[in-house]
Protein backbone atom coordinates (compact mmCIF):
# COMPACT_ATOMS: atom_id res chain seq x y z
CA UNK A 1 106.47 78.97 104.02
CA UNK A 2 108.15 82.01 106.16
CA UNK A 3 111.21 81.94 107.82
CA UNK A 4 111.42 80.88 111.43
CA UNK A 5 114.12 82.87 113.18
CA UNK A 6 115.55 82.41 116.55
CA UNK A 7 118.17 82.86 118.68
CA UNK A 8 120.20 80.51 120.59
CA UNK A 9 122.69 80.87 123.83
CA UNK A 10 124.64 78.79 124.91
CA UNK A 11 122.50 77.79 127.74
CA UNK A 12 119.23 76.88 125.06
CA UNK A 13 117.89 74.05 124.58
CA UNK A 14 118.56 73.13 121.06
CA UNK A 15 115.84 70.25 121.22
CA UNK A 16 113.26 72.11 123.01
CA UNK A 17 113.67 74.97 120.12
CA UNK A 18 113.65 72.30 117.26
CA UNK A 19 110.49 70.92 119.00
CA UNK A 20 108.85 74.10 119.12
CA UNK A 21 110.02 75.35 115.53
CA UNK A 22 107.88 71.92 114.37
CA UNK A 23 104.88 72.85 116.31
CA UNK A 24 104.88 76.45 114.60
CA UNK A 25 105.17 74.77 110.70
CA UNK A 26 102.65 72.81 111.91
CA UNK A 27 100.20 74.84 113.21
CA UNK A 28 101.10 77.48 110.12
CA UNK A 29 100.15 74.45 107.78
CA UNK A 30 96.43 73.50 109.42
CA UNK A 31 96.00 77.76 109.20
CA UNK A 32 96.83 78.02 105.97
CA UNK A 33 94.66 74.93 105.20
CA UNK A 34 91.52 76.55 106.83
CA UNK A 35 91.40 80.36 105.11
CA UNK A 36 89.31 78.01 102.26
CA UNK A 37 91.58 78.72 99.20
CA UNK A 38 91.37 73.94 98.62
CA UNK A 39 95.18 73.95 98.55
CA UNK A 40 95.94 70.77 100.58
CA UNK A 41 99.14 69.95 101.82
CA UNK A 42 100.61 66.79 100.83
CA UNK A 43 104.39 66.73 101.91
CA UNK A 44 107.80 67.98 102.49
CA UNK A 45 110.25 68.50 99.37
CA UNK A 46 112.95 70.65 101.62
CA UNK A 47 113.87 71.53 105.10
CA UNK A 48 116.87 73.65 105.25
CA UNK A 49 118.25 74.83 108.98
CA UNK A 50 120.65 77.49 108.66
CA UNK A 51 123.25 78.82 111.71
CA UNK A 52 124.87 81.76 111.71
CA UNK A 53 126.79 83.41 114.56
CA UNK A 54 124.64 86.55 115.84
CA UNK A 55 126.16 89.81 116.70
CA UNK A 56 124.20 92.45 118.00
CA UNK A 57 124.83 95.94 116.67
CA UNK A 58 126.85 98.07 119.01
CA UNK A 59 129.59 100.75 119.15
CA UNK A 60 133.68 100.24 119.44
CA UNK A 61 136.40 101.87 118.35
CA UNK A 62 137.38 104.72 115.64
CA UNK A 63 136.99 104.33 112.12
CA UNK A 64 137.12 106.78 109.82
CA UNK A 65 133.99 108.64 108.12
CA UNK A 66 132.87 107.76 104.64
CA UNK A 67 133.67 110.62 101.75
CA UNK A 68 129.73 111.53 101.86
CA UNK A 69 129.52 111.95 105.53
CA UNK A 70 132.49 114.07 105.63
CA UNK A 71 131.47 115.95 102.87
CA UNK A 72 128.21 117.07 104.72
CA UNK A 73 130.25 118.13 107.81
CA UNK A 74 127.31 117.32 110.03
CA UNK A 75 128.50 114.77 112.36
CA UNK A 76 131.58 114.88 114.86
CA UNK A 77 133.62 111.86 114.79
CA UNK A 78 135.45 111.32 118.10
CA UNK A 79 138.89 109.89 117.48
CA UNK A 80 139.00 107.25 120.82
CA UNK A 81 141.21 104.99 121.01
CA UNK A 82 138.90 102.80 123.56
CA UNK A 83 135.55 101.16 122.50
CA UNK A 84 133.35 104.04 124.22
CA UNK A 85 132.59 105.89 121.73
CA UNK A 86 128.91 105.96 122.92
CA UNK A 87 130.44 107.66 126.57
CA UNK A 88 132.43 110.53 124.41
CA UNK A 89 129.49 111.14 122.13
CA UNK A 90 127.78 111.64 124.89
CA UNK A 91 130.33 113.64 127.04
CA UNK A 92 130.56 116.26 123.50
CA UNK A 93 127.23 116.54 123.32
CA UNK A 94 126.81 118.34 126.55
CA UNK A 95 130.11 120.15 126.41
CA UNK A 96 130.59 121.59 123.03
CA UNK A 97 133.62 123.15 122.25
CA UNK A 98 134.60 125.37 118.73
CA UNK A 99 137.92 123.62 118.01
CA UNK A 100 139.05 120.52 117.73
CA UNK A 101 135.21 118.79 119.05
CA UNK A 102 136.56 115.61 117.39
CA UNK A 103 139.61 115.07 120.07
CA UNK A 104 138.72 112.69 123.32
CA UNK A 105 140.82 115.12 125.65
CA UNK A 106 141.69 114.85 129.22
CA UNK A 107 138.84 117.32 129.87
CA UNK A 108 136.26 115.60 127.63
CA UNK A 109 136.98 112.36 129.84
CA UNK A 110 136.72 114.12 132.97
CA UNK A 111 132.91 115.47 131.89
CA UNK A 112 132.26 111.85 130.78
CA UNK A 113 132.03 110.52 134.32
CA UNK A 114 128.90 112.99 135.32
CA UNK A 115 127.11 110.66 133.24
CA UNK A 116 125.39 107.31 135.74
CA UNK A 117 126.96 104.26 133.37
CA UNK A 118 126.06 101.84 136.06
CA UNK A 119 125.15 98.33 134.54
CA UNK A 120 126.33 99.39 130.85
CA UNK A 121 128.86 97.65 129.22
CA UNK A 122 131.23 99.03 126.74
CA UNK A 123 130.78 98.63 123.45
CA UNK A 124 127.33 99.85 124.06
CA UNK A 125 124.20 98.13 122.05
CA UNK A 126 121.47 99.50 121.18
CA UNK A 127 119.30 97.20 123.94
CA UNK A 128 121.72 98.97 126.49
CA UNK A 129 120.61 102.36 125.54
CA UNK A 130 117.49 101.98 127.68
CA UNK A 131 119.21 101.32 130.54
CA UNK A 132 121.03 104.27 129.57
CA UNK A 133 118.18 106.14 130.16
CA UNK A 134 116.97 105.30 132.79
CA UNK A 135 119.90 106.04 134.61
CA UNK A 136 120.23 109.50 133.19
CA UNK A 137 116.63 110.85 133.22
CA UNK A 138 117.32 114.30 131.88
CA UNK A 139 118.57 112.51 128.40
CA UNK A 140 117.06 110.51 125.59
CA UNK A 141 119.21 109.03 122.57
CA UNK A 142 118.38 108.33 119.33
CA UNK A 143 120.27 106.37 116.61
CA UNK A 144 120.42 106.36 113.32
CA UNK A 145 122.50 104.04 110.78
CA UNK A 146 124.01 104.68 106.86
CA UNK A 147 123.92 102.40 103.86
CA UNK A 148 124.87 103.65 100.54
CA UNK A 149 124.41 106.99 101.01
CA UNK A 150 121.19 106.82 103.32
CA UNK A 151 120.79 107.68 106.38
CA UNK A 152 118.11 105.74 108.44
CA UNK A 153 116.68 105.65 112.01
CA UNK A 154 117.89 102.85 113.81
CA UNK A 155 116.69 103.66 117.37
CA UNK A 156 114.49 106.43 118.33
CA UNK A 157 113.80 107.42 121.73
CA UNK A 158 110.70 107.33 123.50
CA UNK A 159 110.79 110.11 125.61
CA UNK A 160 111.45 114.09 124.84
CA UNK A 161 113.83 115.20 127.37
CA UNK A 162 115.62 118.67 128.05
CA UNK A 163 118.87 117.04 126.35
CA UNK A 164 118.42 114.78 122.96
CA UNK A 165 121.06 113.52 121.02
CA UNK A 166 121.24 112.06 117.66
CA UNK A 167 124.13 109.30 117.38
CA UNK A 168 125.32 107.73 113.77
CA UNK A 169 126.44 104.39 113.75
CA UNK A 170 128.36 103.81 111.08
CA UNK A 171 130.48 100.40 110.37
CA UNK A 172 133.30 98.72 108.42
CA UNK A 173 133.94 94.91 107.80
CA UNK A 174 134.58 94.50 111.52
CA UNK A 175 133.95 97.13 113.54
CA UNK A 176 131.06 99.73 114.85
CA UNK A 177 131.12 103.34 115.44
CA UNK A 178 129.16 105.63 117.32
CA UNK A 179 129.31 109.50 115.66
CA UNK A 180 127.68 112.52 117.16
CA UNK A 181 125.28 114.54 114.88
CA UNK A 182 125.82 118.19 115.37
CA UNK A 183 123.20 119.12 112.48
CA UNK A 184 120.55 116.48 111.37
CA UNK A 185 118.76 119.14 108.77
CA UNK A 186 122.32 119.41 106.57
CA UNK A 187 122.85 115.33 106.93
CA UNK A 188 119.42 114.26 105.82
CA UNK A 189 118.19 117.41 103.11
CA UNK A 190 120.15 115.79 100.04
CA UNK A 191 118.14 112.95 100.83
CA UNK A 192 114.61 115.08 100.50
CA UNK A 193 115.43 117.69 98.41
CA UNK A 194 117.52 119.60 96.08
CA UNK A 195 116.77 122.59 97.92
CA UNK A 196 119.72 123.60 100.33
CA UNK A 197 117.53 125.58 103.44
CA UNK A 198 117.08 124.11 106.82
CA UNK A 199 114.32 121.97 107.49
CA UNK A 200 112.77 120.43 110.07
CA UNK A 201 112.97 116.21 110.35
CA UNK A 202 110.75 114.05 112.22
CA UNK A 203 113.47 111.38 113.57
CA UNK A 204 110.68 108.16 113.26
CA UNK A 205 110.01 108.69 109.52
CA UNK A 206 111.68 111.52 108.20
CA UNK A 207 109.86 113.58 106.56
CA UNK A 208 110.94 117.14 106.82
CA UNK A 209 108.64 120.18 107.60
CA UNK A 210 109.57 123.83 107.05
CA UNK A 211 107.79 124.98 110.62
CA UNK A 212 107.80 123.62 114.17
CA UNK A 213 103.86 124.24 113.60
CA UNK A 214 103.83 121.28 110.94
CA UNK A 215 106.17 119.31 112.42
CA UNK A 216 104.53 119.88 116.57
CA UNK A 217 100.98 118.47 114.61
CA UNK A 218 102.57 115.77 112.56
CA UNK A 219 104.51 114.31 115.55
CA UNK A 220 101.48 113.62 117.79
CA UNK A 221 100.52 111.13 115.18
CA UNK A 222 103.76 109.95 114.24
CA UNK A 223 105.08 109.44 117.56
CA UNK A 224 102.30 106.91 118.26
CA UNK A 225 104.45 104.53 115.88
CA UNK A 226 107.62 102.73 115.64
CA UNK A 227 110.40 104.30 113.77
CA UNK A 228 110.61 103.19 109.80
CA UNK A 229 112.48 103.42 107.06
CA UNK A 230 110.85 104.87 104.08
CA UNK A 231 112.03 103.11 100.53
CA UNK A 232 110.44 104.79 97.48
CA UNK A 233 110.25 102.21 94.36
CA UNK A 234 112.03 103.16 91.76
CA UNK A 235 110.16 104.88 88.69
CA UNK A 236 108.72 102.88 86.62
CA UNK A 237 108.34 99.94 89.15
CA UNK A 238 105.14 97.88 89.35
CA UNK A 239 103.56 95.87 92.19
CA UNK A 240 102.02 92.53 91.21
CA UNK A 241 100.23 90.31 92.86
CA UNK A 242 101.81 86.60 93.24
CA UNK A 243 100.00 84.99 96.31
CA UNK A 244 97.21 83.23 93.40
CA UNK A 245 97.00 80.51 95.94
CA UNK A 246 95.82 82.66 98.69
CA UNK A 247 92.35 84.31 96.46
CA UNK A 248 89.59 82.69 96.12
CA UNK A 249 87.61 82.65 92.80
CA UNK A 250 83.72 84.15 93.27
CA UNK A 251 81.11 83.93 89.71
CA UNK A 252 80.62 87.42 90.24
CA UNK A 253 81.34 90.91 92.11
CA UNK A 254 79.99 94.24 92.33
CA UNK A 255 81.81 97.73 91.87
CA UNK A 256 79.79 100.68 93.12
CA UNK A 257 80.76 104.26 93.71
CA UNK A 258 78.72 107.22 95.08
CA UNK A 259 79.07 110.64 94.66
CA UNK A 260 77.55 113.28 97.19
CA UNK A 261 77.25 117.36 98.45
CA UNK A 262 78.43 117.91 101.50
CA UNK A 263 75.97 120.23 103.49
CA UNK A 264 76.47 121.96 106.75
CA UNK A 265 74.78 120.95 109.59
CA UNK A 266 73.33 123.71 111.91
CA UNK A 267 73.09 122.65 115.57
CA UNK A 268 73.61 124.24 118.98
CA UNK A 269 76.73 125.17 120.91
CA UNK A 270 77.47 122.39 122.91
CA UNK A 271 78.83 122.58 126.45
CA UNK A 272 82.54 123.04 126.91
CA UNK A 273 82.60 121.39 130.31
CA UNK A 274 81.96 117.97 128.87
CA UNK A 275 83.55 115.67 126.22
CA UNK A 276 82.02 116.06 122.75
CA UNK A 277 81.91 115.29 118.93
CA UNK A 278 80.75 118.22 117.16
CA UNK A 279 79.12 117.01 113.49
CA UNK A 280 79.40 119.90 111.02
CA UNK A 281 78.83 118.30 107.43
CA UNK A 282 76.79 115.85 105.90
CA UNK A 283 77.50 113.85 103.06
CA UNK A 284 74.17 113.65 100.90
CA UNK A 285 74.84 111.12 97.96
CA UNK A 286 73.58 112.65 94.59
CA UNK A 287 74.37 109.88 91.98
CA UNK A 288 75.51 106.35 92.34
CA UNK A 289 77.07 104.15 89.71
CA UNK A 290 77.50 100.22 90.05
CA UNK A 291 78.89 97.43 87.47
CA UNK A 292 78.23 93.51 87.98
CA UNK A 293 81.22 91.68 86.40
CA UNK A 294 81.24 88.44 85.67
CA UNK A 295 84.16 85.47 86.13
CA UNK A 296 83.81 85.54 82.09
CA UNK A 297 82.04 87.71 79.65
CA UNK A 298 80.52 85.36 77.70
CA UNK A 299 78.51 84.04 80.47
CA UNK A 300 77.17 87.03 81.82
CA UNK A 301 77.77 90.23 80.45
CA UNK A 302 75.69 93.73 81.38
CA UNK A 303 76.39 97.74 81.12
CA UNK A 304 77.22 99.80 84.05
CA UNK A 305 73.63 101.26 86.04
CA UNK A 306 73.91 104.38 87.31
CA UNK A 307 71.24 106.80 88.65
CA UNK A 308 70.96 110.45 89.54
CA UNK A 309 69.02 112.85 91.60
CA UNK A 310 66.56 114.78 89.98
CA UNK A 311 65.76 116.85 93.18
CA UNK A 312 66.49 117.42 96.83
CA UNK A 313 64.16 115.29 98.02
CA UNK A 314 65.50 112.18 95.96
CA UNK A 315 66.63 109.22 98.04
CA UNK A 316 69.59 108.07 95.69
CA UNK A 317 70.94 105.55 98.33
CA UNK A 318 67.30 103.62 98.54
CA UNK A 319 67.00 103.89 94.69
CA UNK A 320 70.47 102.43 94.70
CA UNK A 321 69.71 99.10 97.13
CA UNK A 322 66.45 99.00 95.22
CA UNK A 323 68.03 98.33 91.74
CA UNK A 324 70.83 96.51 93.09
CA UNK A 325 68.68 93.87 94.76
CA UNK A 326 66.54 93.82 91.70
CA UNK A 327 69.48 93.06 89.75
CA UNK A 328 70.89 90.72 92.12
CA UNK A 329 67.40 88.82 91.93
CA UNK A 330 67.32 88.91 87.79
CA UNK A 331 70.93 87.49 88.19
CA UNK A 332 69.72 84.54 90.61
CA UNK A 333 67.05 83.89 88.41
CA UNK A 334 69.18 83.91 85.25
CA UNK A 335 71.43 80.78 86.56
CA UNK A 336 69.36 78.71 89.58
CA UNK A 337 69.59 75.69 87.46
CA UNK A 338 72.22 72.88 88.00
CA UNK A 339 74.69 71.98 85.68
CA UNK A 340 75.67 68.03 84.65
CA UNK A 341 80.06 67.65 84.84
CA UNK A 342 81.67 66.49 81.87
CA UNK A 343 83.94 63.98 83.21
CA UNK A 344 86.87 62.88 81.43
CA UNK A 345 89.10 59.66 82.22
CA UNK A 346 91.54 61.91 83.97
CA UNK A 347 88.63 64.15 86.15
CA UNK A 348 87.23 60.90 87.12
CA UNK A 349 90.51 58.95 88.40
CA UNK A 350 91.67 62.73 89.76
CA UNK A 351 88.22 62.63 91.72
CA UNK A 352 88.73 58.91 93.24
CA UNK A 353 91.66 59.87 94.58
CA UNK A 354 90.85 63.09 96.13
CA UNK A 355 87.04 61.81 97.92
CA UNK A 356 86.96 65.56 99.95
CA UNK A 357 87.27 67.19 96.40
CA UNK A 358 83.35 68.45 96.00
CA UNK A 359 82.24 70.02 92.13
CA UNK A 360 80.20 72.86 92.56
CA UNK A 361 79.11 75.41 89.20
CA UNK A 362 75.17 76.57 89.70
CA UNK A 363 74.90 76.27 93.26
CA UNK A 364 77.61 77.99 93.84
CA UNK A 365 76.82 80.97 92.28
CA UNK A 366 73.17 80.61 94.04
CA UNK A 367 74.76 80.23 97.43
CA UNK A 368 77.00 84.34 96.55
CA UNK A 369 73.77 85.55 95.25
CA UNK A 370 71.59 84.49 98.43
CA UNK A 371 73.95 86.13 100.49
CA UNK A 372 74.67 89.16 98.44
CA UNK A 373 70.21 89.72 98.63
CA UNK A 374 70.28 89.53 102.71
CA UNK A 375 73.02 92.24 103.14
CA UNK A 376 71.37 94.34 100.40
CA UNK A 377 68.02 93.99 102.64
CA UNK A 378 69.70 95.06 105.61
CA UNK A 379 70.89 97.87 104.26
CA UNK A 380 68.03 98.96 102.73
CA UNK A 381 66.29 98.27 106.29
CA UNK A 382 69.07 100.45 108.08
CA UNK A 383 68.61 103.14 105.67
CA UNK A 384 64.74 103.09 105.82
CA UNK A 385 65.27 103.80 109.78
CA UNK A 386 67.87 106.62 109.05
CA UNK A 387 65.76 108.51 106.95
CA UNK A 388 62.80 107.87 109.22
C-alpha cells in the first residue's frame, strides 16, 4: 500500500484525520480489487502510524558556504546576524556593489525597507514567497537548494518580471540560509559539462542552451510545467518491472510495425486572417511486419508475416488488416474447443474455499480472439472510407 501523509496543527482533529485516513485504505483496497488482476484482499498483517515534528523549509541566520560553493564563487553569502537573510538577498540584489557585496551594512539595510514586507514573517518560507510577490510586483524569486554537490530548483517563479533573482538555500543540522546567486551559468556548468563557457539554464529543469534562441523556444514548453529535478541512473543501471500483481496474463498478443514514405502534400495557400492547420506530408506505409506470440511456444508457435509494396498503387495497410484478421480467424479456429481441469486434492479443496474463483483455458482465449476480429473489422472499415 502507499503512504498516507498528512499534516496536523494543533487545532486538527486527530480522530476526524484517523477516520478519514481509514476511508482512503479503504477505498484504495475495493480500487485495487476492481482493475481485474483476482488478487483478493484477505486481511491486515501491519499498520504502522508514524509522527514526526514538521518543519517547513525557510531561511535564518548565517552559516557558512560549503568548500564547493565557495569554490565556484557564484553566490554572495550575506553575513547577517538576524534571520532575514531573504530581506538582504533581496536588498543586494537590486543594489550591487564591487566590494565587500557579502557585508549587511547600514546602507544595505536602509535599501531593504523599499521593499513592501507587509504580512511576511521572518525567517521567510518558501509558501511566503508568494505573498512576497504580490506585494512587490516588479519582482519574481526563484529558489534553488544543494545536496552533495547538486544544485536543484526548489521554487521557481511563475511570472517573468523586470527584476528576477535566484536565491540558494543552503542548510546545516539546524539552521537555513538564504544565498544570493550572482552567476547561475558558473554554479550549475560542472554539473552539465566539462566544458567551462557560459551557458544558458532553464531554471524548471535545467538544461542549458548555448543561445537565447534555443532557450526563448524551449521555455514556452517548459514553462507550462512544474519545476523538477532531473536524476540520471547511474551507468549500467537497469529498470525492472516488480508490480507482477498489477498485469494481467492474455494467451496471446500481437507486435506490428509499419514502415512508410513521407510525401508532400500540394494544397492552396490558406487565408492568414483565420486560424489554420496547414498539412504538408503524408505518411504512405510501404511494408508492414507483425508477429503473434504466444503465452508458451509449445502451444502455439508461428514466424513473423510481413508484406511489401510492389507498386504505388499497393494498399499495404488493407493487405495488412486482411492477413491479420485471417490469421486471427486460423488462430480462433485452431483452439475453440474446451478443455476438461485436472483437479488434484489440493485444486479441489483450494476451489471450495474460494466459490468466486472461476477456471477458464479455451474460452478464454476465444473471448481475446472475438474481440481482437471486431477491432480489426473496424479498422479495415475506417480505412476502406479513407481511401474512398
Amino acid at each position: 500500500m502507499k503512504l498516507l501523509i498528512k499534516t496536523s496543527a494543533p487545532s486538527t482533529d486527530v480522530n476526524e484525520l484517523y477516520n478519514n485516513a481509514g476511508d482512503k485504505i479503504k477505498e484504495s483496497m475495493a480500487s485495487f480489487q476492481m482493475r481485474g488482476s483476482n488478487w483478493r484482499f484477505v486481511a491486515v498483517q501491519k499498520l504502522d502510524i508514524n509522527t514526526v515534528q514538521y518543519k517547513p523549509l525557510k531561511g535564518s541566520s548565517y552559516i557558512p558556504r560549503p568548500k564547493y560553493l565557495a569554490d565556484k564563487k557564484a553566490i554572495i553569502n550575506l553575513k547577517n546576524e538576524d534571520n532575514q537573510c531573504f530581506k538582504w538577498c533581496w536588498a543586494r540584489a537590486l543594489n550591487p556593489v564591487e566590494k565587500n557585496s557579502q557585508r549587511a551594512t547600514e546602507e544595505l539595510r536602509k535599501q531593504a525597507e523599499a521593499l513592501n514586507g507587509n504580512g511576511i514573517t521572518f525567517p521567510v518560507t518558501l509558501k511566503e514567497i508568494d505573498k512576497f510577490e504580490r506585494n512587490n510586483t516588479d519582482l519574481s524569486v526563484n529558489v534553488f537548494g544543494y545536496e552533495k554537490g547538486f544544485v536543484y530548483p526548489l521554487r521557481i517563479s511563475k511570472h517573468e518580471r523586470k527584476h528576477a533573482v535566484d536565491l540558494l538555500l543552503i542548510s546545516n543540522d539546524s539552521i537555513n540560509h538564504y544565498c544570493l546567486i550572482n552567476n547561475l551559468s558558473r554554479l550549475l556548468s560542472g554539473q552539465v559539462s566539462n566544458n567551462q563557457k557560459s551557458r544558458l539554464f532553464c531554471r524548471r529543469c535545467l538544461n542549458s542552451f548555448r543561445s537565447n534562441e534555443a532557450l526563448d523556444k524551449h521555455k514556452r514548453y517548459c514553462n507550462v510545467h512544474a519545476a523538477v529535478w532531473l536524476k540520471m541512473p547511474k551507468p549500467g543501471t537497469k529498470l525492472t518491472f516488480k508490480n507482477h500483481n498489477r498485469s494481467l496474463r492474455v494467451p496471446f498478443i500481437v507486435y506490428a510495425d509499419f514502415e512508410s514514405f513521407i510525401k508532400p502534400i500540394h494544397t492552396c495557400q490558406p487565408d492568414p486572417n483565420t486560424s489554420y492547420n496547414k498539412q504538408h506530408q503524408k505518411h504512405t506505409p510501404s511494408s508492414f511486419c507483425y508477429y503473434i506470440k504466444c503465452f508458451n511456444d509449445d502451444v502455439y508457435e508461428h514466424e513473423p508475416v510481413s508484406g511489401v509494396a510492389q507498386g504505388d498503387d499497393d494498399d499495404v495497410a488493407g493487405k495488412f488488416v486482411e492477413t491479420l484478421e485471417a490469421h486471427i480467424k486460423q488462430i480462433y479456429r485452431q483452439f475453440k474447443f474446451p478443455k476438461r481441469m485436472t483437479f488434484t486434492k489440493a485444486t479441489k479443496k483450494g476451489t471450495r474455499e474460494q466459490p468466486n474463483v472461476i477456471f477458464v483455458m479455451g474460452s478464454l482465449v476465444v473471448i481475446v480472439l472475438e474481440i481482437t476480429v471486431t477491432l480489426r473489422e473496424d479498422l479495415k472499415e475506417q480505412h476502406t472510407m479513407a481511401a474512398t
